[in-house]
N, C-alpha and C. Protein backbone atom coordinates (compact mmCIF):
# COMPACT_ATOMS: atom_id res chain seq x y z
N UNK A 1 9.43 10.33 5.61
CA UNK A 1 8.13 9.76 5.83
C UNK A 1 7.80 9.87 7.31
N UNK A 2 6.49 10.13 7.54
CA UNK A 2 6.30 10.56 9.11
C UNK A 2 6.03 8.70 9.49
N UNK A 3 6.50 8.62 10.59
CA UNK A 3 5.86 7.43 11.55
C UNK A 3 4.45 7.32 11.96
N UNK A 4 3.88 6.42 12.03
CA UNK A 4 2.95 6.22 12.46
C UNK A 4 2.77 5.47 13.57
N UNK A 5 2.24 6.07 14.43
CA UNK A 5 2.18 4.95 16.40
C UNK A 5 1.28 4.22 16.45
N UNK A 6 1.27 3.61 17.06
CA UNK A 6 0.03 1.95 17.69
C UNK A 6 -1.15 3.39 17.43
N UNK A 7 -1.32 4.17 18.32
CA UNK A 7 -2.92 5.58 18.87
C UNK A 7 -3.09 5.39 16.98
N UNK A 8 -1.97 6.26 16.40
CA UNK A 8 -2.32 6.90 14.93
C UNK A 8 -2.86 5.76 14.21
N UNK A 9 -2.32 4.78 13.97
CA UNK A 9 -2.35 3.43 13.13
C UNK A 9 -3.74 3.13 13.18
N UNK A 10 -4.56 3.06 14.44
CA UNK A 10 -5.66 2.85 14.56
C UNK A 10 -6.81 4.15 13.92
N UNK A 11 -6.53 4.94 13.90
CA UNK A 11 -7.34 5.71 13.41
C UNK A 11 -7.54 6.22 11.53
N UNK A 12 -6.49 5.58 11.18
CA UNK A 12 -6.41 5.45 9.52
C UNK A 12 -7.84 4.33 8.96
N UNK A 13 -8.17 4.68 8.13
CA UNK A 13 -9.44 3.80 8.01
C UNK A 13 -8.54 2.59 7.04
N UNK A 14 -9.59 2.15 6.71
CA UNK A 14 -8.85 0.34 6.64
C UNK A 14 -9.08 0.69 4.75
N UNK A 15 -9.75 1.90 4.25
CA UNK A 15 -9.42 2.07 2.86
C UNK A 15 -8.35 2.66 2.91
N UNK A 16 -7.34 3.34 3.54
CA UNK A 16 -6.11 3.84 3.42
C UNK A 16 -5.07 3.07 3.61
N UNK A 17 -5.17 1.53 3.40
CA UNK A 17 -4.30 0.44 3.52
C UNK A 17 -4.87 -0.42 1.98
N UNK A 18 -3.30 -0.12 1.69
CA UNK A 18 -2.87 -1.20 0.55
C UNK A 18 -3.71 -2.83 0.86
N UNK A 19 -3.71 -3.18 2.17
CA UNK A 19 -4.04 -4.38 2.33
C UNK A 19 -5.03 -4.12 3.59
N UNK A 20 -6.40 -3.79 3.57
CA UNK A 20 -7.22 -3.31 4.31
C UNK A 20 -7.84 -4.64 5.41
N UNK A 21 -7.84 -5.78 5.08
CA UNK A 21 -7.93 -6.85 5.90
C UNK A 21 -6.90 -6.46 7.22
N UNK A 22 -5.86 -6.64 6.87
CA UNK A 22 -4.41 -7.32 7.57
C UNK A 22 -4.00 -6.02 7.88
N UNK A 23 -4.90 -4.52 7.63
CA UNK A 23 -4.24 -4.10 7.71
C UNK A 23 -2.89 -3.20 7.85
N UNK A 24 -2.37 -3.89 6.30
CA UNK A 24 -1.14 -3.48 6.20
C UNK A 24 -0.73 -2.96 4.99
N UNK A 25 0.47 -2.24 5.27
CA UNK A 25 0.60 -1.00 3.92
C UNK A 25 0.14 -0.18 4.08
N UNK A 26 0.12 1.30 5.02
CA UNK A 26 -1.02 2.44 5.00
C UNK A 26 -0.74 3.21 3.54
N UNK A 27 -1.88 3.80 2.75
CA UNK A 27 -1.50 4.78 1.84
C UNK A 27 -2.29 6.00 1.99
N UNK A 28 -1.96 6.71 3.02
CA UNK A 28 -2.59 7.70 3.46
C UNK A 28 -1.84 8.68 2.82
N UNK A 29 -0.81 8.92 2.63
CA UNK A 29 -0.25 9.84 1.95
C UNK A 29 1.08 9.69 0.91
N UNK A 30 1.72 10.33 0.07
CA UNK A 30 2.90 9.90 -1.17
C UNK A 30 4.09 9.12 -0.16
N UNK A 31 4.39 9.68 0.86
CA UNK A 31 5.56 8.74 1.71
C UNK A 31 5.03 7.12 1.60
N UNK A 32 4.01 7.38 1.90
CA UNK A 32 3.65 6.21 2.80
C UNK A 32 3.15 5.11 1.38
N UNK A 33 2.66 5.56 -0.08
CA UNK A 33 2.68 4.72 -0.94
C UNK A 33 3.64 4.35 -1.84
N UNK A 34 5.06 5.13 -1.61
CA UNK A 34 6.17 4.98 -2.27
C UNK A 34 6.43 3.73 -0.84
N UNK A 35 5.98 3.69 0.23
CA UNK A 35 7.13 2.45 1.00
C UNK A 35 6.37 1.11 0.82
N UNK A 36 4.56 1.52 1.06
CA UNK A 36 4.15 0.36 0.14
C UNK A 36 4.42 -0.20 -0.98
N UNK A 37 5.03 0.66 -2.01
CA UNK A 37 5.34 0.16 -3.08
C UNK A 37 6.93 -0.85 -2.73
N UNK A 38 7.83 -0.20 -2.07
CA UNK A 38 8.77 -0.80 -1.94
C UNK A 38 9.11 -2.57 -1.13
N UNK A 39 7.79 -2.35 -0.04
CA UNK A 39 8.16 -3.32 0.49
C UNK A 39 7.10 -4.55 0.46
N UNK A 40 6.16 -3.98 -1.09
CA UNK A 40 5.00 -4.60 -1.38
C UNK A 40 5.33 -6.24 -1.30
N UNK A 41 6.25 -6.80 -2.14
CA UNK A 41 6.69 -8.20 -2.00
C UNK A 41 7.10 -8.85 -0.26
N UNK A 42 7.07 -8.04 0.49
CA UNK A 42 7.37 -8.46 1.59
C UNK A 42 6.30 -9.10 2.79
N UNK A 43 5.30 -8.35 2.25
CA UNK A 43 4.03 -8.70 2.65
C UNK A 43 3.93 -10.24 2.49
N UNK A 44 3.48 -10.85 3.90
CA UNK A 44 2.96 -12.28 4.07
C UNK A 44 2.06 -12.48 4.47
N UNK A 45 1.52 -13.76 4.50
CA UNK A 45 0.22 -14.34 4.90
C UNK A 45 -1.09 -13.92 3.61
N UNK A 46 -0.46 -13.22 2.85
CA UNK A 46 -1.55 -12.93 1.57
C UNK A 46 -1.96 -13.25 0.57
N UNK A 47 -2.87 -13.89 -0.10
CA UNK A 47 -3.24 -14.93 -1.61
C UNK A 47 -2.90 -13.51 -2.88
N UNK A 48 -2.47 -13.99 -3.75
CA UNK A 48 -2.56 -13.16 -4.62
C UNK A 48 -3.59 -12.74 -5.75
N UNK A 49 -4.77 -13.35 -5.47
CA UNK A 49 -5.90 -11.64 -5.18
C UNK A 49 -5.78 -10.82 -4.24
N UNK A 50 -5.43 -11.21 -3.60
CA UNK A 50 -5.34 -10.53 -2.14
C UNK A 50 -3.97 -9.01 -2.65
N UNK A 51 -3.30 -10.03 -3.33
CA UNK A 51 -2.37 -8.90 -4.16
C UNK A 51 -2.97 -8.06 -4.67
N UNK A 52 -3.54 -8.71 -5.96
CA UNK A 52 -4.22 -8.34 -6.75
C UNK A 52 -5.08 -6.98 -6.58
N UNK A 53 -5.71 -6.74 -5.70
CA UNK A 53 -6.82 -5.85 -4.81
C UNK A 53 -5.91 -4.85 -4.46
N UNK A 54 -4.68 -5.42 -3.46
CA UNK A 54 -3.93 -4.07 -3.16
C UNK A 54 -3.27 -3.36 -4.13
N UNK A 55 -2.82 -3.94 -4.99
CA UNK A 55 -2.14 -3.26 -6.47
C UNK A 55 -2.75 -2.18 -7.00
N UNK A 56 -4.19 -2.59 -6.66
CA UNK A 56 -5.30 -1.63 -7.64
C UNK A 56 -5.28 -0.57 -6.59
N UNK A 57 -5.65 -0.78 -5.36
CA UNK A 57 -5.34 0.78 -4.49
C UNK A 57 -4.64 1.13 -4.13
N UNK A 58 -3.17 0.60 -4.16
CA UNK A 58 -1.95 1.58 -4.49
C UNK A 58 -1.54 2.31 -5.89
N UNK A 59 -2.31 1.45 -6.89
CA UNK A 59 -2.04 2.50 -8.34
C UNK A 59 -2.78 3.12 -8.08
N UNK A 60 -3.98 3.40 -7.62
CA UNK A 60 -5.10 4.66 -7.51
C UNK A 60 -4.47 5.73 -6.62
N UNK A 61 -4.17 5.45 -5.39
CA UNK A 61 -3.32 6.23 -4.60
C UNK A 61 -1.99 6.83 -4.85
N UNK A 62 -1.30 6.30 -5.71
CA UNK A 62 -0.31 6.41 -6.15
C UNK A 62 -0.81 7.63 -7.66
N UNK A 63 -1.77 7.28 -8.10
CA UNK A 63 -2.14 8.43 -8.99
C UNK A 63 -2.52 9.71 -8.40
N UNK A 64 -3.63 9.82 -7.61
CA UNK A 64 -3.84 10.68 -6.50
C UNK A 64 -2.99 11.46 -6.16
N UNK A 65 -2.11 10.83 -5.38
CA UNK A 65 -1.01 11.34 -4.95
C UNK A 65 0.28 11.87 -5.74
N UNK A 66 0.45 11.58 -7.08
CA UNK A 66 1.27 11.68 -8.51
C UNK A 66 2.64 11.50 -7.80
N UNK A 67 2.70 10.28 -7.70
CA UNK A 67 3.79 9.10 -6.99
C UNK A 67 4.13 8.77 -8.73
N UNK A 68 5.01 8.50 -9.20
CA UNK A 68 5.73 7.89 -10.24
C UNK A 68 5.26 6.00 -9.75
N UNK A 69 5.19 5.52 -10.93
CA UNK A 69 4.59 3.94 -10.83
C UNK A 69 5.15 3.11 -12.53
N UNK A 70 6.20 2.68 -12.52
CA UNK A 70 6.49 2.19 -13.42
C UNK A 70 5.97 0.78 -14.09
N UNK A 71 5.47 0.33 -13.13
CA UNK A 71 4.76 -1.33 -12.63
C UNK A 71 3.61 -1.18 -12.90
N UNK A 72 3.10 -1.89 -14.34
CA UNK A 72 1.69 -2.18 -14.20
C UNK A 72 1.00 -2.73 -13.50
N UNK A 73 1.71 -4.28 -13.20
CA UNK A 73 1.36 -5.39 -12.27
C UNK A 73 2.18 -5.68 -11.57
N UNK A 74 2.00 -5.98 -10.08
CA UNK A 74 3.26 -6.50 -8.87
C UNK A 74 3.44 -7.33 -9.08
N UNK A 75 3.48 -8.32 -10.24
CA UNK A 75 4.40 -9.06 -10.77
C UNK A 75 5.58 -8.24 -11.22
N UNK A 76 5.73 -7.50 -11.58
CA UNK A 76 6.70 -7.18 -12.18
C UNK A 76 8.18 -6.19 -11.44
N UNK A 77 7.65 -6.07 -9.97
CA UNK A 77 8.12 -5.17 -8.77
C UNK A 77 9.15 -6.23 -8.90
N UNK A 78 10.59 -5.78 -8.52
CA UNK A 78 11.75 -6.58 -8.56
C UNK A 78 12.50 -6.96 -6.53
């Protein structure tokens, strides 16, 4: 997965984040929505609509991108 720097980070638009408030989670590309997926529960400070919302544009991105997604709902991410 490539890194992303403070310069790059800023220039991703805020629809290429799992969590476009805060932010956080970029899904700009398959690296980067397989680590959202992984470290989706790790995410704080967020209501779960707030989940809810990012779930839906990481399964879209994750389709896009034909990322494997076994998880209907991030309830169910272990």
């Amino acid at each position: 997965m490539s890194k992303i720097n403070e310069a790059t980070r800023d220039l991703v638009s805020d629809a290429n984040f799992a969590f476009p408030k805060e932010r956080k989670e970029p899904i700009h590309d398959a690296a980067h929505v397989r680590n959202a997926i992984a470290r989706f529960k790790q995410v704080q400070g967020v209501t779960d609509a707030e989940r809810d919302a990012a779930w839906k544009r990481i399964q879209a991105a994750a389709k896009n991108m034909n990322v494997a997604l076994n998880e209907k709902d991030w309830r169910e991410l272990s």
